[in-house]
N, C-alpha and C. Protein backbone atom coordinates (compact mmCIF):
# COMPACT_ATOMS: atom_id res chain seq x y z
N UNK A 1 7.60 92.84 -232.98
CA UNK A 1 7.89 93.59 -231.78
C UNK A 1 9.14 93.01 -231.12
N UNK A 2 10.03 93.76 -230.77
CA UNK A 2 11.25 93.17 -230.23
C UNK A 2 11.41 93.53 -228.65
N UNK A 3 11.57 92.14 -228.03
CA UNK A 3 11.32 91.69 -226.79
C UNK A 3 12.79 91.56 -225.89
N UNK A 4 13.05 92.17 -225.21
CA UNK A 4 14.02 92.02 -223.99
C UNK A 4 13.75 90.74 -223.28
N UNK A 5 14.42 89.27 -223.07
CA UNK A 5 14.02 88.88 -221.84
C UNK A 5 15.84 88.97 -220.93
N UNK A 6 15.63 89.20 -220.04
CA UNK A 6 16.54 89.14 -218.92
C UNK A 6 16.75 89.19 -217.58
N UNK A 7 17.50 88.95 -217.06
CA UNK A 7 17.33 88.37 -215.75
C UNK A 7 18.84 89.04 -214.87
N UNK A 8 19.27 90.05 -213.81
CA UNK A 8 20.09 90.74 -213.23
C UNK A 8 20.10 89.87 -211.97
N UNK A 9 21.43 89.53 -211.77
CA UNK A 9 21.98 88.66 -210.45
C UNK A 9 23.21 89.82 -209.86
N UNK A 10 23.14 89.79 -208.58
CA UNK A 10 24.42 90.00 -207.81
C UNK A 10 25.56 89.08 -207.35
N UNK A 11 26.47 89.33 -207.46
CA UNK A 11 27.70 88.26 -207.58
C UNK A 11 27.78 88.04 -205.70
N UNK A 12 28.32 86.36 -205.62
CA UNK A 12 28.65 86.11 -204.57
C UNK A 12 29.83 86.04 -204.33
N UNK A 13 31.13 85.88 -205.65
CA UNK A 13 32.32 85.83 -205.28
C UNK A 13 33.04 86.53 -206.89
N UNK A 14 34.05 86.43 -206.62
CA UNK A 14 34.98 86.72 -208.19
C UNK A 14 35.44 86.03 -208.62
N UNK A 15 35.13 84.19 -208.30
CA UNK A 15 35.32 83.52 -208.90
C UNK A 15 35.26 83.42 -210.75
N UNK A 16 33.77 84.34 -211.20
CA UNK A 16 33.60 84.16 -212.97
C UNK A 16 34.70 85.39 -213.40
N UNK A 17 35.86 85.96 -212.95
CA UNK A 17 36.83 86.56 -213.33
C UNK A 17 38.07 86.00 -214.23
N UNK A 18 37.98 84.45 -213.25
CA UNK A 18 39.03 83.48 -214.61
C UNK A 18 38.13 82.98 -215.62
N UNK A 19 37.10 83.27 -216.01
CA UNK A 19 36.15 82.77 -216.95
C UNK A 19 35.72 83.77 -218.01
N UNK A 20 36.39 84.78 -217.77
CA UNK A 20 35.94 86.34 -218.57
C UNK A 20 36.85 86.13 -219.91
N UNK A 21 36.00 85.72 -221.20
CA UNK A 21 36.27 85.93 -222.95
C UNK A 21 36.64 86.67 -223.49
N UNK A 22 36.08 87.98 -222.75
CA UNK A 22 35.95 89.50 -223.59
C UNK A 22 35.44 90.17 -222.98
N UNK A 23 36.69 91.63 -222.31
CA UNK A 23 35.96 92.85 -221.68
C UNK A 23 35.59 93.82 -222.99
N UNK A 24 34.94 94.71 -222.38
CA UNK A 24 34.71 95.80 -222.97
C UNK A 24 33.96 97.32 -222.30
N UNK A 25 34.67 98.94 -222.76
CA UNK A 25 34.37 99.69 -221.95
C UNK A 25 33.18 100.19 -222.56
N UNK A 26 32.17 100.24 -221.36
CA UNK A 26 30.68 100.68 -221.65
C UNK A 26 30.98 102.66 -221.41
N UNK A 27 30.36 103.55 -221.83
CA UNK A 27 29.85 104.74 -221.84
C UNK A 27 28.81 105.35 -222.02
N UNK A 28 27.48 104.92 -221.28
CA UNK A 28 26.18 105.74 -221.49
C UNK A 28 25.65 106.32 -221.13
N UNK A 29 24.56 107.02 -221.58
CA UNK A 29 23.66 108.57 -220.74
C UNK A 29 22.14 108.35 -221.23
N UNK A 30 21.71 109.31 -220.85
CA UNK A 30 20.03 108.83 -221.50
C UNK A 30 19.45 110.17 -221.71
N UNK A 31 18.66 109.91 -223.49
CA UNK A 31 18.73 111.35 -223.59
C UNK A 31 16.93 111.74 -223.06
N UNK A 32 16.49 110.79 -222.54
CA UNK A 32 15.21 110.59 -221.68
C UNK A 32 15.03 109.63 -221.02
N UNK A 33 14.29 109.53 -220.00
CA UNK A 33 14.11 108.68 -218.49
C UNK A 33 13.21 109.69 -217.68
N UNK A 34 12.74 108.92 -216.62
CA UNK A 34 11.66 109.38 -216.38
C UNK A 34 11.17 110.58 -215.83
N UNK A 35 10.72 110.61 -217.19
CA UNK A 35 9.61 111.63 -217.33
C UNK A 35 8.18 111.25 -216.65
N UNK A 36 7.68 111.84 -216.35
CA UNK A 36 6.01 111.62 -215.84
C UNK A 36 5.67 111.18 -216.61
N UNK A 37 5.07 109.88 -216.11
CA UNK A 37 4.00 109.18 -217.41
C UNK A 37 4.94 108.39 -218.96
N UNK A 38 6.35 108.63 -218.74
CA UNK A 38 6.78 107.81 -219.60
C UNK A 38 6.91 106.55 -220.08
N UNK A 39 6.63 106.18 -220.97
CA UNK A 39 6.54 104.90 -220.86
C UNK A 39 7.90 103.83 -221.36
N UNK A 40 9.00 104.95 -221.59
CA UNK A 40 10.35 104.60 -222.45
C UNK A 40 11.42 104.83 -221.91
N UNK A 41 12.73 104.67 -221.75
CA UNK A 41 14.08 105.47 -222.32
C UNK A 41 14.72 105.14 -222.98
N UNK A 42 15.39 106.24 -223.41
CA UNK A 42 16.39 106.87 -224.58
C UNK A 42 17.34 106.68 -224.10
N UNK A 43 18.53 105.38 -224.53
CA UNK A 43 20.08 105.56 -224.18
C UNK A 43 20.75 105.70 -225.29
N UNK A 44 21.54 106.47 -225.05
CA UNK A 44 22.86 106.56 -226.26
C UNK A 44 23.96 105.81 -225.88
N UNK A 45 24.63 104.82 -226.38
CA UNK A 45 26.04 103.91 -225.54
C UNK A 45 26.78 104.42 -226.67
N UNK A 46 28.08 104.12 -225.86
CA UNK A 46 29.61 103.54 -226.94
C UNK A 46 29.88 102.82 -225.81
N UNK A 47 29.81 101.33 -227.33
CA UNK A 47 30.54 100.26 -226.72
C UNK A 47 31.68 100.02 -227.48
N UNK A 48 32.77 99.85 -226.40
CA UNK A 48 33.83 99.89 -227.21
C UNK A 48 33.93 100.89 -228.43
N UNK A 49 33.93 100.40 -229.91
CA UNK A 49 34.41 101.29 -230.89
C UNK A 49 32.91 102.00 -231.38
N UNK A 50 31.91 100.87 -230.70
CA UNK A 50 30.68 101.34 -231.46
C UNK A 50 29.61 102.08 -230.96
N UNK A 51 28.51 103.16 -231.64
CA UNK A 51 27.89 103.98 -231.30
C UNK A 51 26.36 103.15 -231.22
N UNK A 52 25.55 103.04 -229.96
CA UNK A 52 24.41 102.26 -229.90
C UNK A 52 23.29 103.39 -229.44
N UNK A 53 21.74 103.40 -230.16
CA UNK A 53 21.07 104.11 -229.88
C UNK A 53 19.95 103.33 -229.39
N UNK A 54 19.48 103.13 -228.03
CA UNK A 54 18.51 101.99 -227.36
C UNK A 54 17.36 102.90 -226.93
N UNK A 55 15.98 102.45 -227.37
CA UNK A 55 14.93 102.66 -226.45
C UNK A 55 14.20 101.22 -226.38
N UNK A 56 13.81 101.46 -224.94
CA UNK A 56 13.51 100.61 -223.72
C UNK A 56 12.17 100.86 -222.91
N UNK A 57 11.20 99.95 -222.62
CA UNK A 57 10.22 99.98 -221.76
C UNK A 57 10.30 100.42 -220.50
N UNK A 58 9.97 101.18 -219.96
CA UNK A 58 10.31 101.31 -218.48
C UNK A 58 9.83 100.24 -217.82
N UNK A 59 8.63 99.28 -217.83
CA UNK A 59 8.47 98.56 -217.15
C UNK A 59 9.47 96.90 -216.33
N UNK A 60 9.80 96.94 -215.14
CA UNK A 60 10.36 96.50 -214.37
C UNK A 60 9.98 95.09 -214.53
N UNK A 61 10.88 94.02 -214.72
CA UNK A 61 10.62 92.59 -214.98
C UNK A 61 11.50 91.57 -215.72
N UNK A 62 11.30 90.79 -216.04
CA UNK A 62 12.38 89.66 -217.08
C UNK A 62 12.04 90.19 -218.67
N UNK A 63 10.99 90.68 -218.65
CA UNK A 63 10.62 90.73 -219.86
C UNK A 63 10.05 92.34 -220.23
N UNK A 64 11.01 92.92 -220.96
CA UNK A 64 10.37 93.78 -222.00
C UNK A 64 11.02 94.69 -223.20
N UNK A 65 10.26 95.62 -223.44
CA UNK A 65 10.22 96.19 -225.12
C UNK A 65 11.44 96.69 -224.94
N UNK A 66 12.49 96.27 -226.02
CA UNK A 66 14.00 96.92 -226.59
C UNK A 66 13.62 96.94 -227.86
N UNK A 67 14.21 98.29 -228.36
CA UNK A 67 14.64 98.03 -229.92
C UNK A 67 16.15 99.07 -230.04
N UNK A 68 16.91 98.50 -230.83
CA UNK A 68 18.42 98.82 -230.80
C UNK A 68 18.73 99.53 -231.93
N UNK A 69 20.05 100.65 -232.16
CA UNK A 69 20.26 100.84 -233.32
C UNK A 69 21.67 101.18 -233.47
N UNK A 70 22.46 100.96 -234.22
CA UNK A 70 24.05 101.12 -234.27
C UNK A 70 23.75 102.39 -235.22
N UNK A 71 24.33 103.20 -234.61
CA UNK A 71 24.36 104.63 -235.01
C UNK A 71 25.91 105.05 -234.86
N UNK A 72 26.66 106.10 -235.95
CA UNK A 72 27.91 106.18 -236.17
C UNK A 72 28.64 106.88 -234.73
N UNK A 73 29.54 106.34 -234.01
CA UNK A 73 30.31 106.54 -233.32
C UNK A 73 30.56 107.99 -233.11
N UNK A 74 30.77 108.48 -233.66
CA UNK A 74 31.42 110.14 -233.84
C UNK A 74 29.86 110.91 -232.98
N UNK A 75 28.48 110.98 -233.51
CA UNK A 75 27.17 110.70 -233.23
C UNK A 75 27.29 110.52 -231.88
N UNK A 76 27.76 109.09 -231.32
CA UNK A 76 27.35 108.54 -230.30
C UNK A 76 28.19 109.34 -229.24
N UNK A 77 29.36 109.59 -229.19
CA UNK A 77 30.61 110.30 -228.55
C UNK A 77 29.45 112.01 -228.06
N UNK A 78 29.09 112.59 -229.70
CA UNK A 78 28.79 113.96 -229.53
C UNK A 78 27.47 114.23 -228.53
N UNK A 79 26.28 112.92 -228.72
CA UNK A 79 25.24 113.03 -227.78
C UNK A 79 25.99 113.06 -226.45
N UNK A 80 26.47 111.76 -226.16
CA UNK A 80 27.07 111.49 -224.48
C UNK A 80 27.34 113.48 -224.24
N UNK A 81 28.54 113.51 -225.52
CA UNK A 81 28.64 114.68 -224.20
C UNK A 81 28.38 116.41 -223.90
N UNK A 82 27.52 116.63 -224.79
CA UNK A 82 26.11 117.22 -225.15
C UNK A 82 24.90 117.34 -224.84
N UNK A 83 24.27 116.04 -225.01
CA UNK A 83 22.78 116.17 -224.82
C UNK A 83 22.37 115.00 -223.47
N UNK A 84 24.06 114.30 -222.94
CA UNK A 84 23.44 113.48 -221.85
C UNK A 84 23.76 114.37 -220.35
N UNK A 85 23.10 114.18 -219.29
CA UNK A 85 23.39 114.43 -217.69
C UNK A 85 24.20 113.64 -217.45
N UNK A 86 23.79 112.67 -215.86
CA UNK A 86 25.24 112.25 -215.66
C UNK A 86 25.50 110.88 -216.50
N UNK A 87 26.69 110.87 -216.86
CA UNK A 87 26.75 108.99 -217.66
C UNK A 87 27.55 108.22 -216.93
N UNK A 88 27.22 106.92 -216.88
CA UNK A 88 27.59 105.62 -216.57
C UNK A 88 28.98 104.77 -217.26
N UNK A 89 29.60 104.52 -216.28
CA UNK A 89 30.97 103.89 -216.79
C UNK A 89 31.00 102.26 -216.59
N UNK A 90 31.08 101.77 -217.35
CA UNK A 90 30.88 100.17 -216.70
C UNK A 90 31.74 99.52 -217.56
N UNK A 91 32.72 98.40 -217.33
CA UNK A 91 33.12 97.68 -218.04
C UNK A 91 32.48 95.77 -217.69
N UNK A 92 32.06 95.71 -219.31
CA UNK A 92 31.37 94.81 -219.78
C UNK A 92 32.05 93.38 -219.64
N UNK A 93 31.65 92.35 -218.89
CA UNK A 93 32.91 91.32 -218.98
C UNK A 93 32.08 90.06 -220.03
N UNK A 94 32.55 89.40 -220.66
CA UNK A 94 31.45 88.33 -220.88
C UNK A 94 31.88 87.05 -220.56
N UNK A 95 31.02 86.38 -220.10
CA UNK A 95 31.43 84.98 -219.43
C UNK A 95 30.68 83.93 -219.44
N UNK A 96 31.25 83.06 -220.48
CA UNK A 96 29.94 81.97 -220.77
C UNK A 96 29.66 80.60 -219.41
N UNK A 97 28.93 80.25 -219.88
CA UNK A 97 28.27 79.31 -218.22
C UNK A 97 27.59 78.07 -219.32
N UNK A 98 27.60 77.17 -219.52
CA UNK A 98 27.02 76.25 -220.45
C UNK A 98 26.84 76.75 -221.76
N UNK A 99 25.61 76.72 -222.17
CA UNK A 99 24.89 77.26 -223.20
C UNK A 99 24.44 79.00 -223.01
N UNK A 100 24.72 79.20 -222.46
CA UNK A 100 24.82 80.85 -221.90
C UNK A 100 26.07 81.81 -221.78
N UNK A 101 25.41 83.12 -221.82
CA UNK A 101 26.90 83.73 -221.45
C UNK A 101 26.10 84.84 -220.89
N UNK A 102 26.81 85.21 -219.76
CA UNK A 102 26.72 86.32 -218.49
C UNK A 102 27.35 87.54 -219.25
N UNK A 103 26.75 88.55 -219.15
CA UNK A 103 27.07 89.82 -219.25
C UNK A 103 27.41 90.31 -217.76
N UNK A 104 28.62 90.39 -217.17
CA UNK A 104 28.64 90.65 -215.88
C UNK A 104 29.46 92.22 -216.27
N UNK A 105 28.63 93.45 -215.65
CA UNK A 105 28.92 94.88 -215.70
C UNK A 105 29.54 95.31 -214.30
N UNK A 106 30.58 95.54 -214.45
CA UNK A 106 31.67 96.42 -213.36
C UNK A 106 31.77 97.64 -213.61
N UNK A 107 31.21 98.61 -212.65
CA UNK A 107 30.77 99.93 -212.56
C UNK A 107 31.71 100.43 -212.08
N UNK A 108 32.38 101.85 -212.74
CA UNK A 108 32.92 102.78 -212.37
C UNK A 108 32.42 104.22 -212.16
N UNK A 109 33.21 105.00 -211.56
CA UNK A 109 32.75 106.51 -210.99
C UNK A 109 32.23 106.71 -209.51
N UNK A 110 30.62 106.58 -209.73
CA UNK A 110 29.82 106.85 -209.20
C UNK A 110 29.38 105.55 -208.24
N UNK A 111 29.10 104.57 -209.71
CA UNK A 111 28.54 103.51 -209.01
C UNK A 111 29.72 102.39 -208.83
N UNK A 112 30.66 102.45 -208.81
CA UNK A 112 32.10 102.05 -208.59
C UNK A 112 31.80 101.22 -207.39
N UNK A 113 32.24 99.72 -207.57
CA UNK A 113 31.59 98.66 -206.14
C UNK A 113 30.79 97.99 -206.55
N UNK A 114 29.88 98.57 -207.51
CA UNK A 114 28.80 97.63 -207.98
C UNK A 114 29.18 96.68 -208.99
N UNK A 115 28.85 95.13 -208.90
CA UNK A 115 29.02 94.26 -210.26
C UNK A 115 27.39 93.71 -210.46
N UNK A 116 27.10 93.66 -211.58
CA UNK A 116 25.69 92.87 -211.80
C UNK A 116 26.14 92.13 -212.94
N UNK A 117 25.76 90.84 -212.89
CA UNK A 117 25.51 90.23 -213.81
C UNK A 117 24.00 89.88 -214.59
N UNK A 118 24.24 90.04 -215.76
CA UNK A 118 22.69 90.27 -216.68
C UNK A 118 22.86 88.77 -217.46
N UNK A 119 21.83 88.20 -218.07
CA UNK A 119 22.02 86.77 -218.36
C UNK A 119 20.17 87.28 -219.47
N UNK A 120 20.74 87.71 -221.02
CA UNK A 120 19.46 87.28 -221.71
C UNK A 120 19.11 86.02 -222.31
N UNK A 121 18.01 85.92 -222.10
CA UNK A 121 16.95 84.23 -222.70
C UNK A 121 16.39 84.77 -223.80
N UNK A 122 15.56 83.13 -224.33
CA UNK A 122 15.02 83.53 -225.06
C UNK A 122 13.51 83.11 -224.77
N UNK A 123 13.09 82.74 -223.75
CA UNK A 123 12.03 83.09 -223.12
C UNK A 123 12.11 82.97 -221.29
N UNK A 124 10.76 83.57 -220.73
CA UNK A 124 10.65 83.94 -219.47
C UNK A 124 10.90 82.38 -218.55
N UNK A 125 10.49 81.42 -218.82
CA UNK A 125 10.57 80.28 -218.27
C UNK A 125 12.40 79.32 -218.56
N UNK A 126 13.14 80.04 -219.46
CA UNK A 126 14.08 78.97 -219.78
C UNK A 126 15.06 78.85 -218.81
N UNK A 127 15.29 77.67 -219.21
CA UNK A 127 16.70 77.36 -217.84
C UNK A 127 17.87 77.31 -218.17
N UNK A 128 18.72 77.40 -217.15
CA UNK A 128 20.07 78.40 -217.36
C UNK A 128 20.74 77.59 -216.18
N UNK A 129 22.13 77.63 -216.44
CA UNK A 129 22.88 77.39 -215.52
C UNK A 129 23.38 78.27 -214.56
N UNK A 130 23.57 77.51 -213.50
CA UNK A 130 23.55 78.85 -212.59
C UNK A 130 24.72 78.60 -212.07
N UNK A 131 25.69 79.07 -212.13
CA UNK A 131 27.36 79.12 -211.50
C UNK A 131 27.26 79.87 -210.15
N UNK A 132 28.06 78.91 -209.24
CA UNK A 132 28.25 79.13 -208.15
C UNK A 132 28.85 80.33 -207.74
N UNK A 133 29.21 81.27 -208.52
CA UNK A 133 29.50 83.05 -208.16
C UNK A 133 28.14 83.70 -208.43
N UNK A 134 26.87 83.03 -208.63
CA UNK A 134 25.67 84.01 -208.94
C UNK A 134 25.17 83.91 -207.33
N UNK A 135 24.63 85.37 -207.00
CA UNK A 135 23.94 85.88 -206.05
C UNK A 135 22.66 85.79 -206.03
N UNK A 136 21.83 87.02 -205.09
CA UNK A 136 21.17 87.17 -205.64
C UNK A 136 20.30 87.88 -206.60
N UNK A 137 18.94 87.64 -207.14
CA UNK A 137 18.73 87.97 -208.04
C UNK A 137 17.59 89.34 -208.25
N UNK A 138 18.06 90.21 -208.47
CA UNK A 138 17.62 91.63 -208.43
C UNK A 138 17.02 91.83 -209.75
N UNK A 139 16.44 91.26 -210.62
CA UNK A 139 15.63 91.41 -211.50
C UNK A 139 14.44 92.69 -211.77
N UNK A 140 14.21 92.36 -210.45
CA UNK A 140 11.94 93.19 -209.91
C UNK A 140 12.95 94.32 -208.99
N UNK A 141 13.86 94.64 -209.10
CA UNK A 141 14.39 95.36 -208.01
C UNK A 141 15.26 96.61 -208.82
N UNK A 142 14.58 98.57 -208.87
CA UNK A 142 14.79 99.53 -209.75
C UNK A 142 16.03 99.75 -209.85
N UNK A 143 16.46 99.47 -208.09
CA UNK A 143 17.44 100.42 -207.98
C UNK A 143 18.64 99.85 -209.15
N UNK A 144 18.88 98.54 -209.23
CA UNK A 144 20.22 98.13 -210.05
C UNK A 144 19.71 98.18 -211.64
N UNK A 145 18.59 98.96 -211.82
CA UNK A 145 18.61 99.60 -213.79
C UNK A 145 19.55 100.13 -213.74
N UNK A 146 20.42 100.59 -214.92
CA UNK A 146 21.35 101.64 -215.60
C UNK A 146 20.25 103.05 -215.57
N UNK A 147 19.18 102.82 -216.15
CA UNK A 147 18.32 104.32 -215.49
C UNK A 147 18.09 104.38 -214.36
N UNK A 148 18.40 103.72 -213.41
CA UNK A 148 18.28 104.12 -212.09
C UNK A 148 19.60 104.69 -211.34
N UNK A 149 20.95 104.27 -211.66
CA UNK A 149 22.01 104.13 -211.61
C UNK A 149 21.93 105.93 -211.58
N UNK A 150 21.51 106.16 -212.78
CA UNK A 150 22.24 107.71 -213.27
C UNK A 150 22.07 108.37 -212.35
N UNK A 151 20.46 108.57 -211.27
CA UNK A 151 20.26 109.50 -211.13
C UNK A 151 20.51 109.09 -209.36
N UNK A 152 20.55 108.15 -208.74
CA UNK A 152 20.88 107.84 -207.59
C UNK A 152 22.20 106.25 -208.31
N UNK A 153 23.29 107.58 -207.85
CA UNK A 153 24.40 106.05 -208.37
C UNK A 153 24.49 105.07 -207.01
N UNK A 154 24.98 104.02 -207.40
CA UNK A 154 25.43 103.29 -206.39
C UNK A 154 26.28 103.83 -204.76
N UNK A 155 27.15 104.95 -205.14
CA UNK A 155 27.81 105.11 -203.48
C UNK A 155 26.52 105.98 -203.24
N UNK A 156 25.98 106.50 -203.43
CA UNK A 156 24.47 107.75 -202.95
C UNK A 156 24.15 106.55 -201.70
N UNK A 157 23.86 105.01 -202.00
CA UNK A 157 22.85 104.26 -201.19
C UNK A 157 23.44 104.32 -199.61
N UNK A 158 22.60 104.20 -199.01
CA UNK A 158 22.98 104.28 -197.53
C UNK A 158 23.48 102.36 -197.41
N UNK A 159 24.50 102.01 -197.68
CA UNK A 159 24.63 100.50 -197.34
C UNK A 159 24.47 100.54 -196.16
N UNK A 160 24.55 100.72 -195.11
CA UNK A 160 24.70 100.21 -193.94
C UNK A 160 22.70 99.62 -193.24
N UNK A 161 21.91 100.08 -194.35
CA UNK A 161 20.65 99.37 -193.91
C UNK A 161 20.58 98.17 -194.96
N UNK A 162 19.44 97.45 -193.92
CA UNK A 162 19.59 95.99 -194.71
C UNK A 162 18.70 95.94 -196.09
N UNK A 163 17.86 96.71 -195.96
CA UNK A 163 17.13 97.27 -196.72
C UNK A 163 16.58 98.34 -197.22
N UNK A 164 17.66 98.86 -197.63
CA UNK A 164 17.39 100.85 -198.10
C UNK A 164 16.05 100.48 -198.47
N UNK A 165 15.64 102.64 -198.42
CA UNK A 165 14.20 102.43 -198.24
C UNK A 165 14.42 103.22 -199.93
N UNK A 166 13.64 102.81 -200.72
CA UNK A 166 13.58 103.38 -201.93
C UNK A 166 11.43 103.23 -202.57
N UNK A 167 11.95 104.29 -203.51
CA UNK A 167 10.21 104.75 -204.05
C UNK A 167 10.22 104.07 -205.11
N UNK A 168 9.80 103.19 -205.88
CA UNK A 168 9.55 102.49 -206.82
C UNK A 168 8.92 103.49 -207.93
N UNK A 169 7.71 104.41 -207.64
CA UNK A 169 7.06 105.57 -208.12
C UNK A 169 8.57 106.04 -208.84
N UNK A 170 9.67 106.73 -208.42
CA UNK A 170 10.68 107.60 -209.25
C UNK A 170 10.47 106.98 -210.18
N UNK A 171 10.53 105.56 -210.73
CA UNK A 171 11.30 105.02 -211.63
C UNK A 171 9.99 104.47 -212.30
C-alpha cells in the first residue's frame, strides 16, 4: 500500500528563495474530488515535460493513501484541457534544508499570493529541520489542499478575518 506522509507549512519570509535547486511549472485539474461520500481524488498534472496521473485519499492529515502514475504527456495536456474544471498553476521550487528538501509551491492565477511549503517523511514522527523561513503549519487545515484550492482559490478567501469561517464537511 503506498503511503503519503507530509507535512504543509506557511512561509514566514523569502528568505528559502536563495536556496531554491530547481523550479518547475506545475499544471493540474482533477478529474474527481468531492463527490459525496468519496473517498479519493483524481489529479491529472504536467510537471514540467511530464504527464502525472495521482489518486489520493481524501482524508486530511500527515499521513495518507497516494499512488502515482507517469502517463504520456500529450494524454496529460489533452485531460487538463478537456476533462478538467478549473486548474491550478503553481510553480514548484525545491529547496533542501539538511537531510530534507522542501517542496515550496508558488501559486498562480487564482490562488496567486499563496506559497506553501510541503516537506515529505518517511514516517509520521520523523524529525526535520526546520529553517527559519517556515511558518506556520497548516497540515489538519482543508483550505491549503490543491483540491481545495480549485474550487475556492486562494483570492475567493475573505483575508481580512483572522479566521475565515470555512466547512470542513465540503472537503
Amino acid at each position: 500500500m503506498a503511503l503519503e506522509i507530509e507535512r504543509k507549512f506557511l512561509l514566514s519570509s523569502d528568505a528559502w528563495r536563495s536556496a531554491v535547486t530547481q523550479s518547475t511549472l506545475f499544471r493540474q485539474g482533477y478529474l474527481t474530488s468531492g463527490v459525496e461520500g468519496s473517498k479519493a481524488s483524481v489529479r491529472v498534472r504536467v510537471e514540467g515535460e511530464r504527464g502525472v496521473l495521482n489518486v489520493k485519499s481524501v482524508r486530511l492529515g500527515v499521513q495518507r493513501h497516494e499512488y502515482e502514475y507517469v502517463i504520456p504527456l500529450a494524454e496529460a495536456n489533452e485531460m487538463l484541457d478537456t476533462l478538467c474544471g478549473a486548474i491550478i498553476e503553481k510553480t514548484r521550487h525545491l529547496v533542501p534544508v539538511g537531510a530534507h528538501v522542501f517542496e515550496v509551491d508558488e501559486f498562480h492565477g487564482d490562488n496567486a499570493g499563496l506559497i506553501v511549503a510541503e516537506l515529505e517523511l518517511t514516517a509520521t514522527d520523523e524529525v526535520f529541520a526546520r529553517p527559519a523561513w517556515i511558518g506556520l503549519e497548516v497540515t489538519d487545515d482543508p483550505r491549503y489542499y490543491n483540491v481545495a484550492l480549485v474550487t475556492k482559490p486562494y483570492n475567493s478567501w475573505n483575508h481580512r478575518l483572522a479566521a475565515p469561517e470555512w466547512d470542513e464537511r465540503e472537503y
